[in-house]
Protein backbone atom coordinates (compact mmCIF):
# COMPACT_ATOMS: atom_id res chain seq x y z
CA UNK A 1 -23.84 -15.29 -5.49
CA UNK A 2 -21.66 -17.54 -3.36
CA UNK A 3 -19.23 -17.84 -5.84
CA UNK A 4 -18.51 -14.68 -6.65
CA UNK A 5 -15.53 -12.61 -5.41
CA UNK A 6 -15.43 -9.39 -4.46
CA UNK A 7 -12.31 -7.05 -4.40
CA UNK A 8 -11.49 -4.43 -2.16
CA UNK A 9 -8.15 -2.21 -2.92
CA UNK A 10 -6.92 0.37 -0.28
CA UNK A 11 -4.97 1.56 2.58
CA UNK A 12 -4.75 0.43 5.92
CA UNK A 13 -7.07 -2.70 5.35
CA UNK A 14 -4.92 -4.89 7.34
CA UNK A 15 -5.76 -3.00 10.42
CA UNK A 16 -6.74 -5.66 13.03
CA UNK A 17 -10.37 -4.56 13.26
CA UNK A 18 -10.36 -5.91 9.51
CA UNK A 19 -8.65 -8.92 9.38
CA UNK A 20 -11.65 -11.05 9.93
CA UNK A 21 -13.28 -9.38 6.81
CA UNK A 22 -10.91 -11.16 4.57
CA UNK A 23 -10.81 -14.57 3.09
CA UNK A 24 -7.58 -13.59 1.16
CA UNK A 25 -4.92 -11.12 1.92
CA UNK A 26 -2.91 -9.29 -0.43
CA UNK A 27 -0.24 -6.64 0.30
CA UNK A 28 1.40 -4.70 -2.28
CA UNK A 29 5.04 -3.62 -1.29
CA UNK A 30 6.95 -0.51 -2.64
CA UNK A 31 9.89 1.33 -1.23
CA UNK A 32 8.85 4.79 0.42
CA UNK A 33 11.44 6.41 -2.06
CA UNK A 34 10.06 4.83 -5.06
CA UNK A 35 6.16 5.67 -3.75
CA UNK A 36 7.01 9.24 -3.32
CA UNK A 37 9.14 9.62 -6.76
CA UNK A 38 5.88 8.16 -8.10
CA UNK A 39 3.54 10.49 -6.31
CA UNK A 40 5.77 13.50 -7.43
CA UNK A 41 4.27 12.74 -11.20
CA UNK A 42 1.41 11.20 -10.34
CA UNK A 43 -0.34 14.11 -7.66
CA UNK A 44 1.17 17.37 -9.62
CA UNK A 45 -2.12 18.03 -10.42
CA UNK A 46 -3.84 17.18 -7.79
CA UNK A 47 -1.77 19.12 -5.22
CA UNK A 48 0.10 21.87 -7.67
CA UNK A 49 3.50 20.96 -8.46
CA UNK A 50 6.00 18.24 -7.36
CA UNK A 51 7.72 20.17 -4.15
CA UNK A 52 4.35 20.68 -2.36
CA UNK A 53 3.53 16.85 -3.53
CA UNK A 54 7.25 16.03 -1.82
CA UNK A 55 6.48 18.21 1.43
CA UNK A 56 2.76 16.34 1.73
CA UNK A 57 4.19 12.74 1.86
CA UNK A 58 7.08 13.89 3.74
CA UNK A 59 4.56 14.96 6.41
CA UNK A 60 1.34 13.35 6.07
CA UNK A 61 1.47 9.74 4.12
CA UNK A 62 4.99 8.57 4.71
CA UNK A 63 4.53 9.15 8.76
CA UNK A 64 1.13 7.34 8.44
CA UNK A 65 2.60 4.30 6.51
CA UNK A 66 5.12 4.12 9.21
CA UNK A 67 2.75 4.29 11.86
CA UNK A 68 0.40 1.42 10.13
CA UNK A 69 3.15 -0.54 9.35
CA UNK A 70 4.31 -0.62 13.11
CA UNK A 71 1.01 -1.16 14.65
CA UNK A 72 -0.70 -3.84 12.06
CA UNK A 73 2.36 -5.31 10.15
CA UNK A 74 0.21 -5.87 7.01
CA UNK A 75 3.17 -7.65 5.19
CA UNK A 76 2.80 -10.77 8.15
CA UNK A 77 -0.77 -10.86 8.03
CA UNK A 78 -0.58 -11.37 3.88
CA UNK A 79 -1.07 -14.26 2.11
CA UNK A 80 0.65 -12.85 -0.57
CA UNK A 81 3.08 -9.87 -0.52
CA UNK A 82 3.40 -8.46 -4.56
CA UNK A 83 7.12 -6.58 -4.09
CA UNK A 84 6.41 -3.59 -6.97
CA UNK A 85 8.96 -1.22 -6.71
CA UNK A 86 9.41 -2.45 -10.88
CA UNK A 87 5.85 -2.69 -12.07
CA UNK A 88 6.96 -4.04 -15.16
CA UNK A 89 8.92 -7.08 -13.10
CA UNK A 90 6.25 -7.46 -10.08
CA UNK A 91 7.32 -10.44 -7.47
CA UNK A 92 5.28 -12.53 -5.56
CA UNK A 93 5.82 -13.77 -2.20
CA UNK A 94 3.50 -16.72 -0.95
CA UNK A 95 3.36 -16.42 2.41
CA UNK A 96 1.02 -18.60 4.04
């Protein structure tokens, strides 16, 4: 249906291979610190406890954010940037 609208939500889908996909951008912002003190309650069961959930984004997922964030700048190729380090008090930033 031409009208409908179709969602996509993950990482690294402002990668400039994808941009062209997109009719509408979003980019949801949060803090490295608060991402990983989320992770730490969030992943405890899916990795074992909250040091080995620490040690993996120490490692693995904060290095690749980085790394994404350098090469693509998602937040400059958003429309709209939701800042939700307080998901109770999200803001939105219009960009374009």
């Amino acid at each position: 249906d031409p009208t409908a609208i179709l969602l996509f939500d993950g990482v690294f889908l402002l990668r400039p291979e994808l941009r062209g996909c997109w009719d509408f951008r979003i980019f949801v912002e949060v803090d490295f610190k608060v991402s990983v003190a989320r992770a730490r309650q969030r992943d405890v069961t899916l990795f074992g406890d909250s040091t080995t959930v620490q040690e993996r984004y120490a490692k693995r997922y904060v290095p690749g954010q980085q790394i994404y964030f350098a090469e693509s700048q998602p937040d400059k190729q958003a429309d709209v940037i939701i800042h939700n380090n307080e998901p109770a008090e999200p803001e939105l930033e219009w960009r374009k």
